[in-house]
Protein backbone atom coordinates (compact mmCIF):
# COMPACT_ATOMS: atom_id res chain seq x y z
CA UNK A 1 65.44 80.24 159.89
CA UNK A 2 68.86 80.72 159.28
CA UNK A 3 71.07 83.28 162.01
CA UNK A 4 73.06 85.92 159.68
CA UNK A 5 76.63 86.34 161.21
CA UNK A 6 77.38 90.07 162.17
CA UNK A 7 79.96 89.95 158.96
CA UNK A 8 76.73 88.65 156.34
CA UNK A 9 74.74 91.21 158.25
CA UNK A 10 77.07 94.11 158.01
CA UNK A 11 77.80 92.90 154.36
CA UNK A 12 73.83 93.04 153.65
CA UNK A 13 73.52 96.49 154.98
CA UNK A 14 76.82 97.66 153.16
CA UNK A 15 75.17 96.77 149.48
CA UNK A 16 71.99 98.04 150.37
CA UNK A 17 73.50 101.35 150.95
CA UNK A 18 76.18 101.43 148.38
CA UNK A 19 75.29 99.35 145.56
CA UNK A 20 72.51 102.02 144.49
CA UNK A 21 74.56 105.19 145.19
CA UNK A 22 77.30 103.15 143.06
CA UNK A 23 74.73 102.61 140.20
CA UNK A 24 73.84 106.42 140.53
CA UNK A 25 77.77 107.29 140.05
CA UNK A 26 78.02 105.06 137.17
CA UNK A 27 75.04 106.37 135.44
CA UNK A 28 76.26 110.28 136.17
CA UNK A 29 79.64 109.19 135.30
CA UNK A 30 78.19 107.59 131.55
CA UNK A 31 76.30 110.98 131.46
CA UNK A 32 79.31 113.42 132.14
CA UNK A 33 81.09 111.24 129.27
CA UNK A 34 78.24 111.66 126.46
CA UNK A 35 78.12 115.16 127.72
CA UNK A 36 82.36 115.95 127.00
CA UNK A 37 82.17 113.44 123.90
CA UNK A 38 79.42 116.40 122.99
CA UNK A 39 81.47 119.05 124.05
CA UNK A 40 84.56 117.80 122.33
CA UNK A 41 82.86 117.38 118.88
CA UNK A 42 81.61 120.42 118.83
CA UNK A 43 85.25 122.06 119.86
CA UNK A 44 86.50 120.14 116.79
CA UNK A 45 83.55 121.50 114.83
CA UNK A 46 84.17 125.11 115.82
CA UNK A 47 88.39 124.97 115.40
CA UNK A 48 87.88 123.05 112.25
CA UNK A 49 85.42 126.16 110.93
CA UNK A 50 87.98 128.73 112.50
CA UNK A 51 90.66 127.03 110.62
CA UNK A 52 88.65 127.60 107.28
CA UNK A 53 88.18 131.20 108.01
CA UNK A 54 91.50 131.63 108.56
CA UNK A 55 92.94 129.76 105.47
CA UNK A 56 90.41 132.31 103.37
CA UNK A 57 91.91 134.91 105.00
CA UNK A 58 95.65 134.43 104.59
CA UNK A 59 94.41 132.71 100.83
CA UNK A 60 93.14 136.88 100.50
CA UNK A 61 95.82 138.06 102.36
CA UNK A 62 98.16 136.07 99.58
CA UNK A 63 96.42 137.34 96.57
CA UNK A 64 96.61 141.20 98.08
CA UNK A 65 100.31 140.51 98.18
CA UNK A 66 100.63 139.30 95.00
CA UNK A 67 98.51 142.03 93.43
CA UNK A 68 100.79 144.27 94.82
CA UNK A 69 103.92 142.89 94.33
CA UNK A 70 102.85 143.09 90.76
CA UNK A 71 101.86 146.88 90.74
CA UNK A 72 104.97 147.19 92.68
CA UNK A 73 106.99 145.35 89.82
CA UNK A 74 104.86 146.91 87.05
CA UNK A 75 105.75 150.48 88.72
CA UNK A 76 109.20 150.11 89.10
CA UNK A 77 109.70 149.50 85.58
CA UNK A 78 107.66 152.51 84.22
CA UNK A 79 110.32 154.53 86.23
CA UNK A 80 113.38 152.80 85.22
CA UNK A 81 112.03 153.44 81.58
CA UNK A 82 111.48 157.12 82.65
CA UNK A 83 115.10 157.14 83.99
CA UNK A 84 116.51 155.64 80.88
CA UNK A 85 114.59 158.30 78.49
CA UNK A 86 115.99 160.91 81.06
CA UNK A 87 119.71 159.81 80.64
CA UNK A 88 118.72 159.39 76.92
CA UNK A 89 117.51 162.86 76.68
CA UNK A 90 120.48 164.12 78.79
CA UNK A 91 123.34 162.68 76.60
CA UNK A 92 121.79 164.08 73.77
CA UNK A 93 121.61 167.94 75.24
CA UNK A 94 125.40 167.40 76.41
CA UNK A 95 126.14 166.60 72.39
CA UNK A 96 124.50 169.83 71.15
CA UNK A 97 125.97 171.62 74.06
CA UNK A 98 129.01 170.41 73.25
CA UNK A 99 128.74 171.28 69.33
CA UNK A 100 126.56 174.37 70.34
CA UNK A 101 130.18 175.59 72.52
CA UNK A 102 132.64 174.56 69.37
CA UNK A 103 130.93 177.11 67.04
């Protein structure tokens, strides 16, 4: 039978206690990795569906604009063409007022 040095022996007891807490850490460590890979994904999953809301809501937002911009637009004109026929109307009365006065 061999005699184990103080060094082998303190080596010996050194692995027995840390080698399997070392193998535990590893195997949590692996475990907290799946678990943020998990996390992550889903993150991406929910910001990616977030995104999509909001690009449907600025695409509605955009097309409320637009409708009315053109309402705006289509509004604008019906008054200038109600202004016009007002001067219209109003140079004509200030030609028979005019002739009305001379007689």
């Amino acid at each position: 039978m061999k005699v184990k040095s103080s060094v082998e022996s303190l080596r010996e007891i050194v692995q027995d206690l840390l080698v399997p807490e070392l193998k535990a850490l590893k195997v949590e460590m692996s475990s907290i990795r799946s678990e943020m890979s998990m996390g992550f994904d889903s993150m991406r999953k929910e910001m990616s569906s977030v995104r999509n809301e909001m690009s449907t809501g600025f695409d509605a937002i955009r097309t409320e604009m637009r409708l009315r911009d053109e309402k705006q637009a289509l509004a604008t004109q019906a008054l200038s063409d109600k202004l016009a026929y007002a001067i219209d109307i109003r140079e004509r009365l200030a030609v028979l007022e005019d002739r009305s006065s001379r007689n």
